[in-house]
Protein backbone atom coordinates (compact mmCIF):
# COMPACT_ATOMS: atom_id res chain seq x y z
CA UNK A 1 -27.27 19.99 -35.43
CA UNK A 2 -23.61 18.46 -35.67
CA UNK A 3 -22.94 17.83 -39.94
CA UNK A 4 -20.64 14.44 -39.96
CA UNK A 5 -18.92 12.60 -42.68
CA UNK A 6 -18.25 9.49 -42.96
CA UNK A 7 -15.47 7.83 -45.14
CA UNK A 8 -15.53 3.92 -45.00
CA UNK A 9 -12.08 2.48 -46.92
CA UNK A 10 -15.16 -0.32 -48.57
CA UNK A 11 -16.86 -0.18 -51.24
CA UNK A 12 -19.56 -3.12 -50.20
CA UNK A 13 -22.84 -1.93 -49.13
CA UNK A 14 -22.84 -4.26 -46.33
CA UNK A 15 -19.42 -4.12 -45.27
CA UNK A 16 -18.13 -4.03 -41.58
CA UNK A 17 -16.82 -0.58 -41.88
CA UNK A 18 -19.50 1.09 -43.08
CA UNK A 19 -22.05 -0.61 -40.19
CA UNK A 20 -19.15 0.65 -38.15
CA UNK A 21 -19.86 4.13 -38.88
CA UNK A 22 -23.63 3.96 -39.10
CA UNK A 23 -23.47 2.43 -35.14
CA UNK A 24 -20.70 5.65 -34.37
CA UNK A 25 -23.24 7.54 -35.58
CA UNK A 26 -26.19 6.28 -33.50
CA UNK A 27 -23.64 6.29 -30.50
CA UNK A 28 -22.98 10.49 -31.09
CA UNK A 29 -26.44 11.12 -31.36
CA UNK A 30 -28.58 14.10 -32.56
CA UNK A 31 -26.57 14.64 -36.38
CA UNK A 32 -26.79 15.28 -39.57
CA UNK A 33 -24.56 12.24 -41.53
CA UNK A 34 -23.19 11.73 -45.40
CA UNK A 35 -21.56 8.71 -45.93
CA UNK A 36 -18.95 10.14 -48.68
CA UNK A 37 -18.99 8.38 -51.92
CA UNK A 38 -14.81 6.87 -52.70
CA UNK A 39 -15.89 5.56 -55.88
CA UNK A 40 -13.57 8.38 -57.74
CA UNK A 41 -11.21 7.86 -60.52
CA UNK A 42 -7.61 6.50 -59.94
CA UNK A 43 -5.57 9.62 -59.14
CA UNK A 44 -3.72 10.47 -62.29
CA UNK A 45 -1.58 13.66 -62.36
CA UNK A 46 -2.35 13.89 -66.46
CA UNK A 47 -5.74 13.89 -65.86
CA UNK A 48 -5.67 16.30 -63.07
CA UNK A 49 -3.23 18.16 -65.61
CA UNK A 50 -5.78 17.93 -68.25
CA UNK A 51 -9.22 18.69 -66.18
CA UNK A 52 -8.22 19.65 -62.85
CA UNK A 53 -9.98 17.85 -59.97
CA UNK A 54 -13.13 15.26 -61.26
CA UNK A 55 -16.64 16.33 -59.99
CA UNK A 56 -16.73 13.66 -57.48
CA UNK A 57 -13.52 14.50 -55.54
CA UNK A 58 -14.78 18.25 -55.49
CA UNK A 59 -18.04 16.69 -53.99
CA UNK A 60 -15.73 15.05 -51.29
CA UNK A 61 -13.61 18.16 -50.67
CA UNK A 62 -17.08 20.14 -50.03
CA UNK A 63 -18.91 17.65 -47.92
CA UNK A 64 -15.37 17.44 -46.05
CA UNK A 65 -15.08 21.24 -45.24
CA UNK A 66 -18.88 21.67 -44.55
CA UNK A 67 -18.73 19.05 -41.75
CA UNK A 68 -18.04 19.63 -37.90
CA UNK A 69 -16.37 16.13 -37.79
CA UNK A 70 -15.46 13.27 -39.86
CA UNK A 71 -15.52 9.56 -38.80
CA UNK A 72 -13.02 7.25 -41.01
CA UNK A 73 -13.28 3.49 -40.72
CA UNK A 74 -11.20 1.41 -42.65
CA UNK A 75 -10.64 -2.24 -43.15
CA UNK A 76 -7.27 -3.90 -43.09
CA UNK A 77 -5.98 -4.91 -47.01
CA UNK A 78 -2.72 -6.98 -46.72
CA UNK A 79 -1.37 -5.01 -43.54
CA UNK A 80 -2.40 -1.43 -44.97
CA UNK A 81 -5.15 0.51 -45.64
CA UNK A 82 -6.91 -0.03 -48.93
CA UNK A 83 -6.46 1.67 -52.37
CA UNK A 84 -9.62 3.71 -52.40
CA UNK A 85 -9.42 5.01 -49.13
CA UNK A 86 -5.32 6.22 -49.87
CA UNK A 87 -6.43 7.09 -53.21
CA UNK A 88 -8.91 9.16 -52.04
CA UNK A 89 -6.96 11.05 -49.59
CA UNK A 90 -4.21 11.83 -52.25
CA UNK A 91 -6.95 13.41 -54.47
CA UNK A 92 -8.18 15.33 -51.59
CA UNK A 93 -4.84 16.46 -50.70
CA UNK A 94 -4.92 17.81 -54.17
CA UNK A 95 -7.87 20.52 -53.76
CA UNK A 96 -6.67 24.20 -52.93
CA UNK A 97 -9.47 23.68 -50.49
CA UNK A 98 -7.78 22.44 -47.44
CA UNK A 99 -10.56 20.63 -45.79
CA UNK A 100 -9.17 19.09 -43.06
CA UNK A 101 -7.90 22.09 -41.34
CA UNK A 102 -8.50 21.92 -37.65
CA UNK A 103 -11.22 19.14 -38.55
CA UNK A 104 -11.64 17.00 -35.67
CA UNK A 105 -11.59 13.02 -36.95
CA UNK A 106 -12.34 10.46 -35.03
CA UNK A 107 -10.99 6.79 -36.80
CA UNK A 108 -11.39 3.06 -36.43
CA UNK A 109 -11.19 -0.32 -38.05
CA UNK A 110 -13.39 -3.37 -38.47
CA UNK A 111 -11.15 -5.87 -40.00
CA UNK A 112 -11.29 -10.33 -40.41
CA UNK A 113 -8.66 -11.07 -38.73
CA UNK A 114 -7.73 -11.13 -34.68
CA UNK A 115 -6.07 -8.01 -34.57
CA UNK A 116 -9.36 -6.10 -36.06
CA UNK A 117 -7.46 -4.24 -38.47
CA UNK A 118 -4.58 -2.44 -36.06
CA UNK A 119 -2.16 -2.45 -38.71
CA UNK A 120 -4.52 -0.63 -41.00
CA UNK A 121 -5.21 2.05 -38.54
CA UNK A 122 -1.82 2.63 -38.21
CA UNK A 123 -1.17 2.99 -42.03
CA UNK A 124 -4.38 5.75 -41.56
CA UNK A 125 -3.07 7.56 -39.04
CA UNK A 126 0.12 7.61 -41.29
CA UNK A 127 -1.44 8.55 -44.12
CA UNK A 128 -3.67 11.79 -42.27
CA UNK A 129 -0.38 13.38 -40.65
CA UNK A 130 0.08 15.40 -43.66
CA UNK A 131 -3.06 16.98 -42.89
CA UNK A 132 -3.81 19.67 -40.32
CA UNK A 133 -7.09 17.49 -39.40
CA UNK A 134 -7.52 17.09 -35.26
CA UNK A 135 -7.32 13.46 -34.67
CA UNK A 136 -9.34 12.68 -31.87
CA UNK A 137 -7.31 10.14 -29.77
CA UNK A 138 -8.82 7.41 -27.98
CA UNK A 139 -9.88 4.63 -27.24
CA UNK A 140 -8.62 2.67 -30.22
CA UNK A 141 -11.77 0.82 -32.03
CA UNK A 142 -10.57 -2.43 -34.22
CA UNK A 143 -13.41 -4.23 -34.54
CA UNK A 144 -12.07 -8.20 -34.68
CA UNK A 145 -13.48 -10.92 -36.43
CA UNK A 146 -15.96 -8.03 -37.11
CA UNK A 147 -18.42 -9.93 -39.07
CA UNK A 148 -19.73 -11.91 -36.12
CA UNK A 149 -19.42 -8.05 -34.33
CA UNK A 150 -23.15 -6.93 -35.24
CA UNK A 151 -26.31 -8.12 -35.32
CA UNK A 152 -29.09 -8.56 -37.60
CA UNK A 153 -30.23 -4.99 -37.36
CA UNK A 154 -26.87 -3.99 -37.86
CA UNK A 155 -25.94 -2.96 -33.72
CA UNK A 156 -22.35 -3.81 -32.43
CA UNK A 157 -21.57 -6.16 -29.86
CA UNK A 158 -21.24 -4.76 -26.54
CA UNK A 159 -17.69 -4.87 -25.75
CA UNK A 160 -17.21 -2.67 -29.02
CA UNK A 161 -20.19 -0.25 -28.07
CA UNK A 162 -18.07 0.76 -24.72
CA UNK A 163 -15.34 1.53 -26.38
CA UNK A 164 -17.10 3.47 -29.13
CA UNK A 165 -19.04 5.87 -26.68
CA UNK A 166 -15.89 7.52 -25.25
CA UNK A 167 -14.57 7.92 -28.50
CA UNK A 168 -17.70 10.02 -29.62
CA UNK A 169 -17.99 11.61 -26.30
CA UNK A 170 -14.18 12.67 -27.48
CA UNK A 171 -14.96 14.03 -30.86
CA UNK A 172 -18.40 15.90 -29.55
CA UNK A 173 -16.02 17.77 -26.91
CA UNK A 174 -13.62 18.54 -29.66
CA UNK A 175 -16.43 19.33 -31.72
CA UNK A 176 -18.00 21.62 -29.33
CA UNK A 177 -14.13 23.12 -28.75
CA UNK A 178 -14.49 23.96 -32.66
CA UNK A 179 -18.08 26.25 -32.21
CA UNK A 180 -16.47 27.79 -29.09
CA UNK A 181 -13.26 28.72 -30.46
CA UNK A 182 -15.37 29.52 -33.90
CA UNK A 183 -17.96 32.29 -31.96
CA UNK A 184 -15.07 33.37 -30.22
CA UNK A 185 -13.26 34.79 -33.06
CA UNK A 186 -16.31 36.26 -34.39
């Protein structure tokens, strides 16, 4: 069974970004899913200094490097991504476990506004090229006006669900490109 990972840039229970992922999810199929917890401290090189990485960040690092994929959805704060998602990725850029190497990551938005968030998933892709992660190109999901986007039971509209089903058709082939290339070298 595929492992995936899901990092939603909000915090809110209910937020668009983290039905977002939950419906990605559904649309892959057959997996086995953690919805990372970015509730971790403010990065803080004193701290880091003083204790090394906090428990939670080495939680993230783990659940990171154990996973076949990771999904990323992120809303759109003031043209950018937000703070927990960016402060997130700087403390996992921090670990001597590089988890994102050769990780295939698929990413999206669900944002307010019209554009659904496309300056946000800019600012992610951005903020990922330092790591060696596979971003899975393709098609582009910004989920507009997303809270009128899903339902009651939490599905996406339809004109979002085509788009998302390529995209996870994407990351499964570059998923099953990882296990090939994986038993290969064994």
């Amino acid at each position: 069974m595929t492992k995936i990972v899901g990092l939603s840039g909000a915090l809110r229970k209910s937020s668009t970004n983290r039905k977002l992922l939950r419906e990605a999810v559904r649309i892959y199929g057959d997996v086995d899913f953690v919805e990372a917890d970015l509730a971790l401290p403010l990065y803080d090189g004193d701290l880091e200094d003083a204790e090394g990485l906090p428990e939670s960040v080495k939680t993230l690092v783990a659940e990171i490097a154990s996973a076949d994929a990771v999904l990323i959805s992120t809303p759109e704060y003031n043209g950018g991504i937000p703070g927990v998602l960016k402060n997130a990725l700087d403390w996992i850029s921090r670990s001597d476990v590089k988890p994102w190497a050769g990780k295939p990551v698929a990413i999206m938005s669900a944002a307010a506004g019209r554009a659904g968030g496309a300056r946000a998933l800019h600012n992610l892709r951005l903020a990922m090229a330092p790591f060696p992660a596979r971003i899975v190109h393709g098609p582009e999901i910004m989920v507009a006006a997303a809270m009128d986007q899903f339902n009651g039971e939490g599905r996406i509209a339809d004109n979002y669900e085509v788009l998302l089903k390529p995209l996870m058709e994407n990351l499964r082939d570059e998923v099953h490109r990882n296990a090939v290339a994986k038993a290969t070298a064994a």
